[in-house]
N, C-alpha and C. Protein backbone atom coordinates (compact mmCIF):
# COMPACT_ATOMS: atom_id res chain seq x y z
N UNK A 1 82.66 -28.71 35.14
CA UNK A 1 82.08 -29.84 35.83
C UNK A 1 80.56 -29.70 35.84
N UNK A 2 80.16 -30.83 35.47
CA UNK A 2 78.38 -31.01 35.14
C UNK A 2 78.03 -31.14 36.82
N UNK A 3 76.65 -30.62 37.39
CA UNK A 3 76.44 -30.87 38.65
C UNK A 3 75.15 -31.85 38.18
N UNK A 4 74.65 -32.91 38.93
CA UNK A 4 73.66 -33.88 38.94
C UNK A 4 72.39 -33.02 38.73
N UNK A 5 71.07 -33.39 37.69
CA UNK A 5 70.32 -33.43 37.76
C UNK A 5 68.92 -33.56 38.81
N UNK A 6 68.53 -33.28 40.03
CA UNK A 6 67.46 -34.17 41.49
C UNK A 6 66.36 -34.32 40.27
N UNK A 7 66.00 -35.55 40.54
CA UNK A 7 64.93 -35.84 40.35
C UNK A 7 63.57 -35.24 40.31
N UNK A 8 63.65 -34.31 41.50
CA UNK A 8 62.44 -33.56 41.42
C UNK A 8 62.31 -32.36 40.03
N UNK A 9 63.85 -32.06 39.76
CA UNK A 9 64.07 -30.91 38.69
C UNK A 9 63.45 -31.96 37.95
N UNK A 10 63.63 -33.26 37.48
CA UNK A 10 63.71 -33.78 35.79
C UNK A 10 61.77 -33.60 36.02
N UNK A 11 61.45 -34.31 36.99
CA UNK A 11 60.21 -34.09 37.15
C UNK A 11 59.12 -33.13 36.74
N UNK A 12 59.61 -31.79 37.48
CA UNK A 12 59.20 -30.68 36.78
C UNK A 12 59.25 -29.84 35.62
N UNK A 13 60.30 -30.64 34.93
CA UNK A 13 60.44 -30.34 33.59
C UNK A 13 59.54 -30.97 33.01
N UNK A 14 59.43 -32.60 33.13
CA UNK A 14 58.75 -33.14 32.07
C UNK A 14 57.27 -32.99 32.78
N UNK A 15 56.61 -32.30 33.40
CA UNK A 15 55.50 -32.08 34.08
C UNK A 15 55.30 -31.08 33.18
N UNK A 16 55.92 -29.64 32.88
CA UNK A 16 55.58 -28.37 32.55
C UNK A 16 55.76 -28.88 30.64
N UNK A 17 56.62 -29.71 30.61
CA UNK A 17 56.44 -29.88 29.25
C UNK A 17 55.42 -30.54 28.39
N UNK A 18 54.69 -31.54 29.27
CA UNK A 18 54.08 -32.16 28.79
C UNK A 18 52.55 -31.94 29.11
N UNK A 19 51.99 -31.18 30.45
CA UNK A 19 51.17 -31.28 31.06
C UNK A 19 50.65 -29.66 30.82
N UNK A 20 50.41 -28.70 30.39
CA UNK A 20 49.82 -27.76 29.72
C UNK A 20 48.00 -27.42 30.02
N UNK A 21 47.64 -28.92 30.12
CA UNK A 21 45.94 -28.52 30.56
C UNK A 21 45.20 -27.79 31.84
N UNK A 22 44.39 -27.12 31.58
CA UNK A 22 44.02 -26.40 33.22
C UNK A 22 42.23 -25.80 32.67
N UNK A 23 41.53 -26.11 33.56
CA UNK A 23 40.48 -26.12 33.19
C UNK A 23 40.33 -24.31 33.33
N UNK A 24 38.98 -23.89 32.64
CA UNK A 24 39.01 -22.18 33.08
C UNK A 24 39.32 -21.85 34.50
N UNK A 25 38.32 -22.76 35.12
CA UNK A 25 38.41 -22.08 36.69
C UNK A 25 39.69 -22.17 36.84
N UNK A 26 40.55 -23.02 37.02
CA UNK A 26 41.76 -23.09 37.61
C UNK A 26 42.70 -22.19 36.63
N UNK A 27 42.50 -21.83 35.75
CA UNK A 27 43.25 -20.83 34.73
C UNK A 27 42.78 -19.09 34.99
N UNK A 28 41.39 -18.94 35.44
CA UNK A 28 41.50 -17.83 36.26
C UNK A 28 41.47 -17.95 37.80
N UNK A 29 41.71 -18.57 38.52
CA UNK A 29 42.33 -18.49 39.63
C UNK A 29 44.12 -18.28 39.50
N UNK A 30 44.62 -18.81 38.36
CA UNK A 30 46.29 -18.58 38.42
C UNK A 30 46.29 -17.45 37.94
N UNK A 31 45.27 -16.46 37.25
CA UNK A 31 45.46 -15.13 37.13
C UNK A 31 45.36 -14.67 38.51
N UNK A 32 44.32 -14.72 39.33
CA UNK A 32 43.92 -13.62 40.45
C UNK A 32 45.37 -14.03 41.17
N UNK A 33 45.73 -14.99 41.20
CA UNK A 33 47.39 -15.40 41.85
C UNK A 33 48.55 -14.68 41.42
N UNK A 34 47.89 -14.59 40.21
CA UNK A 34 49.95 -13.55 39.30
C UNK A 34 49.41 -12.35 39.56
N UNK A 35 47.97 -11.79 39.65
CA UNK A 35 47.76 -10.23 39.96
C UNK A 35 47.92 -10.11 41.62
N UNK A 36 47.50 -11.15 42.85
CA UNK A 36 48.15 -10.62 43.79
C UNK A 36 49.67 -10.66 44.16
N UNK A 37 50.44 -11.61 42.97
CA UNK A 37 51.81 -11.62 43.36
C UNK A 37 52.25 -10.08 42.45
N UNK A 38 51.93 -9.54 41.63
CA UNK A 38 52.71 -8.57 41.43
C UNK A 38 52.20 -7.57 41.92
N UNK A 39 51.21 -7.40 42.30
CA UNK A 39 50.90 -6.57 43.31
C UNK A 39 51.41 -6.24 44.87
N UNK A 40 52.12 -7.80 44.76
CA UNK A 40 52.90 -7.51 46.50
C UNK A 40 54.51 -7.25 46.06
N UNK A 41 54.40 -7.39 44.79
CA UNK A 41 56.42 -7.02 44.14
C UNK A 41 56.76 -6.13 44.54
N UNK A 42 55.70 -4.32 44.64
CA UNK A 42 55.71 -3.04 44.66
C UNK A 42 56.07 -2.90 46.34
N UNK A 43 55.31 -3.84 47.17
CA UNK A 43 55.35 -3.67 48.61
C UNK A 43 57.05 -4.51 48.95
N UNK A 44 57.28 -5.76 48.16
CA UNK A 44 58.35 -6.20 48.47
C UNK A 44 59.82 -5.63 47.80
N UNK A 45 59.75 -4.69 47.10
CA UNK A 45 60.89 -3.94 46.39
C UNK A 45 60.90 -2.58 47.52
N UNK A 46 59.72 -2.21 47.97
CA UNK A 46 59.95 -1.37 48.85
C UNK A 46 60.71 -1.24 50.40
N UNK A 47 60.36 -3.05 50.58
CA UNK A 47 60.78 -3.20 52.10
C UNK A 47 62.20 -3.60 51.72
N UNK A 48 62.16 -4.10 51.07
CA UNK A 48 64.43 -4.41 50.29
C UNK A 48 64.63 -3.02 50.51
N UNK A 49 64.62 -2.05 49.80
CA UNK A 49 64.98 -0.39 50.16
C UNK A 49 65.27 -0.31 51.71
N UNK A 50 63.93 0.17 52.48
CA UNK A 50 64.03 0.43 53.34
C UNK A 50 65.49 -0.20 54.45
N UNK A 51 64.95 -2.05 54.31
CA UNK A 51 66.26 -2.38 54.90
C UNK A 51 67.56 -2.01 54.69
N UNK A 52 67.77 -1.72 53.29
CA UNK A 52 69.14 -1.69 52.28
C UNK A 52 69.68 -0.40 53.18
N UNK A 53 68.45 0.51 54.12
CA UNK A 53 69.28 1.52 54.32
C UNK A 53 69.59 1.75 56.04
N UNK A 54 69.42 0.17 56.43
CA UNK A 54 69.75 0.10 57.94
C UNK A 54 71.06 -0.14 57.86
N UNK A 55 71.82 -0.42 57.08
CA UNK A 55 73.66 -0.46 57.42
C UNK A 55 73.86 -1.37 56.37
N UNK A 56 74.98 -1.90 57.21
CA UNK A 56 76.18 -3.14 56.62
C UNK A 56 74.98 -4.50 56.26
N UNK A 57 75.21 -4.27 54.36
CA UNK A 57 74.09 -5.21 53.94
C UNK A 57 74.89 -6.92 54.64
N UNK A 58 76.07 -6.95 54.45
CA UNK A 58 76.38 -8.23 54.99
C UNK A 58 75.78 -9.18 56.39
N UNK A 59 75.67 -8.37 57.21
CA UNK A 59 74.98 -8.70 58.92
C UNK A 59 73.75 -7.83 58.51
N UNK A 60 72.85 -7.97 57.49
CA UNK A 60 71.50 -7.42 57.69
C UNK A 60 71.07 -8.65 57.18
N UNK A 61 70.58 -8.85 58.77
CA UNK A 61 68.98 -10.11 58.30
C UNK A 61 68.28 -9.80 57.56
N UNK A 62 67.10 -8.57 58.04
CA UNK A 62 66.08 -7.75 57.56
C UNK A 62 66.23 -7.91 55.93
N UNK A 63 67.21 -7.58 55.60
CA UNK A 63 67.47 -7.66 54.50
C UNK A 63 67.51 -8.31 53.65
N UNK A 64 68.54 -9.52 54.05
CA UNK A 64 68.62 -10.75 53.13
C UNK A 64 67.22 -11.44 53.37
N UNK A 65 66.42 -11.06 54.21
CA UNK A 65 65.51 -12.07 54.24
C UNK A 65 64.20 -10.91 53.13
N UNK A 66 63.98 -9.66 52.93
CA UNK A 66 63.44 -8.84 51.69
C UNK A 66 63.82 -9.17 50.77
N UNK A 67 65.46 -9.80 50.14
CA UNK A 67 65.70 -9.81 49.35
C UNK A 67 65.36 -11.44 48.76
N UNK A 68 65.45 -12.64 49.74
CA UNK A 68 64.84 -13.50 49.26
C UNK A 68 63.37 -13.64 49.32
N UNK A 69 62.67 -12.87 49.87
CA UNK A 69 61.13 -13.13 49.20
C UNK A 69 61.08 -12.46 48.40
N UNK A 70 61.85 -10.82 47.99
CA UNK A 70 61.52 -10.62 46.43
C UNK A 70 62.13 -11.37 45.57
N UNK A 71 63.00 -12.23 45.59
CA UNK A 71 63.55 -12.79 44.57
C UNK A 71 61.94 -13.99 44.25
N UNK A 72 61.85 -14.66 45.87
CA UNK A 72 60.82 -15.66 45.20
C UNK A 72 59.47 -15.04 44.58
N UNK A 73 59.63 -14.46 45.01
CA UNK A 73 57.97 -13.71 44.27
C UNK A 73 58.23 -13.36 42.99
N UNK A 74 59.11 -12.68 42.63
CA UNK A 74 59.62 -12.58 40.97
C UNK A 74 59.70 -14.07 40.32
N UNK A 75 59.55 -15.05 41.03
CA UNK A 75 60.26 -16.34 40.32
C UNK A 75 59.03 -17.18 40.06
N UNK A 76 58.18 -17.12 40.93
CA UNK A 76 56.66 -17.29 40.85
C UNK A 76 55.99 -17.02 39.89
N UNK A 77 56.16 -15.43 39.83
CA UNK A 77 55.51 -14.58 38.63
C UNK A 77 55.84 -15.36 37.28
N UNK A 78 57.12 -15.12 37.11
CA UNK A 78 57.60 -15.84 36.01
C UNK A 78 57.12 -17.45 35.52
N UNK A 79 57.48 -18.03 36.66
CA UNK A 79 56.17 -19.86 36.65
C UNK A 79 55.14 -19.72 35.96
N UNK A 80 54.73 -18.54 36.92
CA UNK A 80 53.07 -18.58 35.87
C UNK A 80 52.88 -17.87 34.79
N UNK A 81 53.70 -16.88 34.78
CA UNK A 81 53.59 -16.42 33.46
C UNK A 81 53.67 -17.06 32.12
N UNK A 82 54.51 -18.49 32.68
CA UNK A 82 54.80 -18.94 31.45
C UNK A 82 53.77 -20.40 31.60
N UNK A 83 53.21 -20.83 32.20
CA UNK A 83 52.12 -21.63 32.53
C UNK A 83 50.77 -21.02 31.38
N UNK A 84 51.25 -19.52 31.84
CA UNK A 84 49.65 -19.15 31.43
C UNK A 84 49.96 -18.58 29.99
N UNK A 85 51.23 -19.02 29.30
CA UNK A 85 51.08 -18.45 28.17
C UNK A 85 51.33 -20.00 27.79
N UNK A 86 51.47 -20.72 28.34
CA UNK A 86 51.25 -22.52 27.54
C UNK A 86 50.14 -22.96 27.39
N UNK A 87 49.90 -22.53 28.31
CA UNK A 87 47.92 -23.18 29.06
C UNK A 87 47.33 -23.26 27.68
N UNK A 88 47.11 -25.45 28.06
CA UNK A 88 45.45 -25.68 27.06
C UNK A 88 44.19 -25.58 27.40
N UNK A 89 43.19 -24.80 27.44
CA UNK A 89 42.14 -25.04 28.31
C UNK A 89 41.37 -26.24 27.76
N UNK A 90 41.24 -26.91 29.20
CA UNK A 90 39.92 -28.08 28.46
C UNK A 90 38.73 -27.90 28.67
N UNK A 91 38.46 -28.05 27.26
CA UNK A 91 36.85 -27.42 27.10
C UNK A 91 36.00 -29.08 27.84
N UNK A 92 34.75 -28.75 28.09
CA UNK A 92 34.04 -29.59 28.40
C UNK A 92 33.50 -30.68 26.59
N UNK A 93 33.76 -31.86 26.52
CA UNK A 93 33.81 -31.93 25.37
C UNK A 93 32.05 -32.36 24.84
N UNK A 94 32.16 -32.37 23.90
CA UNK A 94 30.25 -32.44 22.91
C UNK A 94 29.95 -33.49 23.34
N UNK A 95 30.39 -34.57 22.62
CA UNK A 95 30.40 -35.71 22.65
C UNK A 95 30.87 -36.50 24.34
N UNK A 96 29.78 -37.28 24.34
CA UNK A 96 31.00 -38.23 25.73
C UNK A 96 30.56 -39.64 25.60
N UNK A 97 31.23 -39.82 24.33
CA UNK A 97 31.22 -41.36 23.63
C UNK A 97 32.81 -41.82 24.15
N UNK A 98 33.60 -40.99 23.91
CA UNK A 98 34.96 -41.43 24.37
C UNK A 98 35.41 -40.80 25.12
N UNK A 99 36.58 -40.95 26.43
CA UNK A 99 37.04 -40.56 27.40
C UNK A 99 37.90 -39.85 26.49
N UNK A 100 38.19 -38.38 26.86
CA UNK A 100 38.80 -37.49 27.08
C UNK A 100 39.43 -36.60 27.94
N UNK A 101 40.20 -36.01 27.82
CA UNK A 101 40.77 -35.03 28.82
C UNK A 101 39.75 -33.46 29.16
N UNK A 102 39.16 -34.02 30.10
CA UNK A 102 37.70 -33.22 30.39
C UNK A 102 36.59 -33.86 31.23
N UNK A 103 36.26 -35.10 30.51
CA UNK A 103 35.86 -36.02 30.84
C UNK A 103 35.30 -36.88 32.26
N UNK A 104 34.09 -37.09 32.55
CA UNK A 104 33.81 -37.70 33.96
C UNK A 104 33.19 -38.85 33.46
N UNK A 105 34.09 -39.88 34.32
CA UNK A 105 33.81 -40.96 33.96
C UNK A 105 33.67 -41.63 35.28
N UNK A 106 32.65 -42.62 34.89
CA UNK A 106 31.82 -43.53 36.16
C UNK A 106 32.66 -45.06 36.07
N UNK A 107 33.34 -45.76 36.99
CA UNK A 107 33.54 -46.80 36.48
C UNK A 107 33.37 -47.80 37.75
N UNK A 108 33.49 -48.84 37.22
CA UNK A 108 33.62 -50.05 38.41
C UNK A 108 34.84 -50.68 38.28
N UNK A 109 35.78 -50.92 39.67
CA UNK A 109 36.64 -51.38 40.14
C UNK A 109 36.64 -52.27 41.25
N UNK A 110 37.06 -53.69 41.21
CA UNK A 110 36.21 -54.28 42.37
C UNK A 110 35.27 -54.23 43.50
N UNK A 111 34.04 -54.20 42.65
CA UNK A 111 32.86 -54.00 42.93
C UNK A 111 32.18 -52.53 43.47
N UNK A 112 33.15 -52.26 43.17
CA UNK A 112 32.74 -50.34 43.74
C UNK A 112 33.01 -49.74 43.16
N UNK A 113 31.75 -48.85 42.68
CA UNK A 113 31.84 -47.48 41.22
C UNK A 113 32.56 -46.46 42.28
N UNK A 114 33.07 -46.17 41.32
CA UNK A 114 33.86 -44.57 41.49
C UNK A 114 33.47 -43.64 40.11
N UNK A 115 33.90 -42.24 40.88
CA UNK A 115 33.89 -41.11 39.47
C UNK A 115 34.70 -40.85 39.38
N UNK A 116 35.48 -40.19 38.09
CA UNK A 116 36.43 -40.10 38.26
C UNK A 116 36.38 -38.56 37.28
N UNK A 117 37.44 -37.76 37.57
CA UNK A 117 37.12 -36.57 36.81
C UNK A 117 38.64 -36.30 35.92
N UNK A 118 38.67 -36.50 34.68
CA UNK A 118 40.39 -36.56 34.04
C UNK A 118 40.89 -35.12 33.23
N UNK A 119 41.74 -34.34 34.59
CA UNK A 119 42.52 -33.12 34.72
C UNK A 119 43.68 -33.49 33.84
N UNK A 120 44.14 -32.05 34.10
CA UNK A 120 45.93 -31.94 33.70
C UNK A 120 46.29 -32.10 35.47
N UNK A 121 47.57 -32.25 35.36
CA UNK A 121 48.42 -32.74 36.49
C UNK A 121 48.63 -31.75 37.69
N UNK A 122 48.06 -30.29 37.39
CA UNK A 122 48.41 -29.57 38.10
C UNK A 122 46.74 -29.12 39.04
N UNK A 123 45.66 -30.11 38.81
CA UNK A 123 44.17 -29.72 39.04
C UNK A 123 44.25 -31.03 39.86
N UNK A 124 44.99 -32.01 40.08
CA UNK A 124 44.53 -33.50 40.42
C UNK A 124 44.39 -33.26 41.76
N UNK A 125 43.31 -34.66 41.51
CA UNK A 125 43.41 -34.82 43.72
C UNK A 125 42.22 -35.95 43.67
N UNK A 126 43.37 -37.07 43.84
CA UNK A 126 42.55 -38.96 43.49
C UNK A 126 42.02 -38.80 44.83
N UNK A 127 42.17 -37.78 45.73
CA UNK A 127 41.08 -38.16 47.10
C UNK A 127 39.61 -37.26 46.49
N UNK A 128 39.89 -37.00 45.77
CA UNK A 128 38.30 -36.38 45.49
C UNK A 128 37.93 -36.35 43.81
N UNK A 129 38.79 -37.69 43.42
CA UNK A 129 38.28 -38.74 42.17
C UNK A 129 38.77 -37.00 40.92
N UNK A 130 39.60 -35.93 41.26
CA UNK A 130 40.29 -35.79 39.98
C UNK A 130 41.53 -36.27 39.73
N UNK A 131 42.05 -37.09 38.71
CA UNK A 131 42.54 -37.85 38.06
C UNK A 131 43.68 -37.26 37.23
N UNK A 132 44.77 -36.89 37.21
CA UNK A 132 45.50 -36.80 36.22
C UNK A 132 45.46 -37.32 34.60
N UNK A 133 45.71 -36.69 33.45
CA UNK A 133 45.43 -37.77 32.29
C UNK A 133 46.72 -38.17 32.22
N UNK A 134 48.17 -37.70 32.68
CA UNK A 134 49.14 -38.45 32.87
C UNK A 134 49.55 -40.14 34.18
N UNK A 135 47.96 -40.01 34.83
CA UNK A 135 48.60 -41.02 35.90
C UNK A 135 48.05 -41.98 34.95
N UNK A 136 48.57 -43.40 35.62
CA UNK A 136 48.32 -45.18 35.29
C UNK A 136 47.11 -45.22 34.92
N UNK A 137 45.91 -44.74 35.60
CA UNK A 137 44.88 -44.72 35.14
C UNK A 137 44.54 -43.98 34.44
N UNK A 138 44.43 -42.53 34.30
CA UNK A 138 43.99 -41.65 33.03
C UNK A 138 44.30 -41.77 32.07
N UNK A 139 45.58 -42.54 31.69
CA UNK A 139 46.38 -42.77 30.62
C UNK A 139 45.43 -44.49 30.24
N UNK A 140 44.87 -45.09 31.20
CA UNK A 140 44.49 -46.31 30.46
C UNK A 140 43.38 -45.91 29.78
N UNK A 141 42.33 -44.92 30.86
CA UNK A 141 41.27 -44.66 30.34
C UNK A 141 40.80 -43.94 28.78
N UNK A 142 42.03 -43.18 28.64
CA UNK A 142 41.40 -41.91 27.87
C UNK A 142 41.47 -42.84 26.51
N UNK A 143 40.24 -42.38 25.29
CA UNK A 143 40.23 -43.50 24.35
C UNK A 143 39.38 -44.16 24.09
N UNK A 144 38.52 -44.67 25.69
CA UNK A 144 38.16 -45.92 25.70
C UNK A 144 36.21 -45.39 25.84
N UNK A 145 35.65 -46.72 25.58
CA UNK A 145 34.44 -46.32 25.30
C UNK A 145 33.10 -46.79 26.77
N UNK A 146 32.30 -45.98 26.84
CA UNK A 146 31.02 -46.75 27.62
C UNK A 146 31.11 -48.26 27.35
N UNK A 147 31.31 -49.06 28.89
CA UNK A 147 31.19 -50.77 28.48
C UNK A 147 32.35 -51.45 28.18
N UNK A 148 33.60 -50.44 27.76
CA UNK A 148 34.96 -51.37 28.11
C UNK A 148 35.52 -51.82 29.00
N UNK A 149 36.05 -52.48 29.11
CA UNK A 149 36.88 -53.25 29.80
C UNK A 149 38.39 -53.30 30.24
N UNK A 150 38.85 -52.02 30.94
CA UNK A 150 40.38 -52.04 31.20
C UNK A 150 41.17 -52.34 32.11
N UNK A 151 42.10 -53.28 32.43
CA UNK A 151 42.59 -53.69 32.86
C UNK A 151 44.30 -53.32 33.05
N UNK A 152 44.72 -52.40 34.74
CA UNK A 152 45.14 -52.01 34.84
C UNK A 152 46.72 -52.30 35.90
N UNK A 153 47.75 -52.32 35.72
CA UNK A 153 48.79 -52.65 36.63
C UNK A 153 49.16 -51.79 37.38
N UNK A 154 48.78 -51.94 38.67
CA UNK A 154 48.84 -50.64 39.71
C UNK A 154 49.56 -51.33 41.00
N UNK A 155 50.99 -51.21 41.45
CA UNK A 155 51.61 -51.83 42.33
C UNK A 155 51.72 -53.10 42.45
N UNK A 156 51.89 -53.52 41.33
CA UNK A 156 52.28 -54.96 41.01
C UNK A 156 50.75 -55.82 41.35
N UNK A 157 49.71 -55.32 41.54
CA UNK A 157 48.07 -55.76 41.15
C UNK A 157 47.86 -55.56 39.58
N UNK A 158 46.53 -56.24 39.12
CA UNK A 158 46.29 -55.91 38.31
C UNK A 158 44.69 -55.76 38.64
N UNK A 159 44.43 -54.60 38.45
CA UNK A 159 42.84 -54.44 38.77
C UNK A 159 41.99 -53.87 37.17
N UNK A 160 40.93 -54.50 37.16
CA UNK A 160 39.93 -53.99 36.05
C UNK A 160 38.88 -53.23 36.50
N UNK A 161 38.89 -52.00 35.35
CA UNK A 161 37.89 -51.08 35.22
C UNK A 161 37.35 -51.44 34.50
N UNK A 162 35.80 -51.20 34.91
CA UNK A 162 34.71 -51.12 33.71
C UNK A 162 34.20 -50.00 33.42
N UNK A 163 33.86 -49.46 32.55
CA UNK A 163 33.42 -48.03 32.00
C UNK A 163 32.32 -47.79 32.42
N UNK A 164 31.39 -47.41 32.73
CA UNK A 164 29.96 -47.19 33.15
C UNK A 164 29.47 -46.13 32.19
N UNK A 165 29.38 -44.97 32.46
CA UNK A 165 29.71 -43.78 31.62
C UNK A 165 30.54 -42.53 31.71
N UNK A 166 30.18 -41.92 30.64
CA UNK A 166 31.22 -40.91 30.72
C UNK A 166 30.41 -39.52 29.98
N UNK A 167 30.77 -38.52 31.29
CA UNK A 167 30.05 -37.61 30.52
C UNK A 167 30.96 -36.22 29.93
């Protein structure tokens, strides 16, 4: 018997499959992250022991609860391990004739410029204008030149960007 797919799984699949970009900083910050998680593996394999030897593992809290944070911390490790052996870094690009994935771009949206900065999916944060190149908008933008004109369907609106620049 097949068990259902959640949504959030299909999600994170097609997130890790498709979404690969991470700028340096954020690519050595997920190092200093996998060096303090395996660095706490040694402390969390130790406290599993210790409990393992207060009794009857069945009625040991202590225990099951060592044994699920070492499990999650091993599972972590592994996330990123394999993050960081996918990882594209985006370089800052030469040129900023065309929007790219790197890219800061100035635009106008009814009547008010914004910046916008176009990440991989795992750097975003539209409250402080970084942008996914997978959302509605990064995906209209990238391509497009200083002075275009894009016009975008965002919750059943349709709002236009204008390019301003892009550096």
């Amino acid at each position: 018997m097949r068990l259902p797919t959640r949504k959030s799984e299909l999600f994170r699949q097609q997130t890790q499959k498709d979404d690969n970009y991470m700028t340096k900083e954020a690519f050595d910050r997920l190092k200093e992250k996998l060096a303090k998680l395996e660095k706490s593996l040694h402390e969390l394999a130790r406290e599993v022991t210790r409990t393992q030897e207060m009794g009857d593992l069945s009625e040991n809290a202590a225990y099951q609860e060592a044994k699920f944070a070492l499990r999650k911390t091993m599972s972590q490790i592994e996330n990123i391990k394999q993050r960081i052996k996918d990882v594209i870094i985006i370089d800052k690009p030469d040129k900023c004739d065309v929007v790219s994935i790197g890219s800061i771009v100035t635009v106008v949206a009814n009547g008010k410029q914004k910046q916008l900065e176009i990440l991989g999916s795992h750097e975003s944060n539209p409250l402080k204008g970084r942008i996914s190149h997978l959302s509605p908008i990064g995906q209209a933008l990238l391509g497009h030149r200083s002075g275009d004109n894009i016009k975008i369907e965002i919750q059943g609106k349709e709002i236009e960007y204008e390019i301003i620049t892009i550096e």
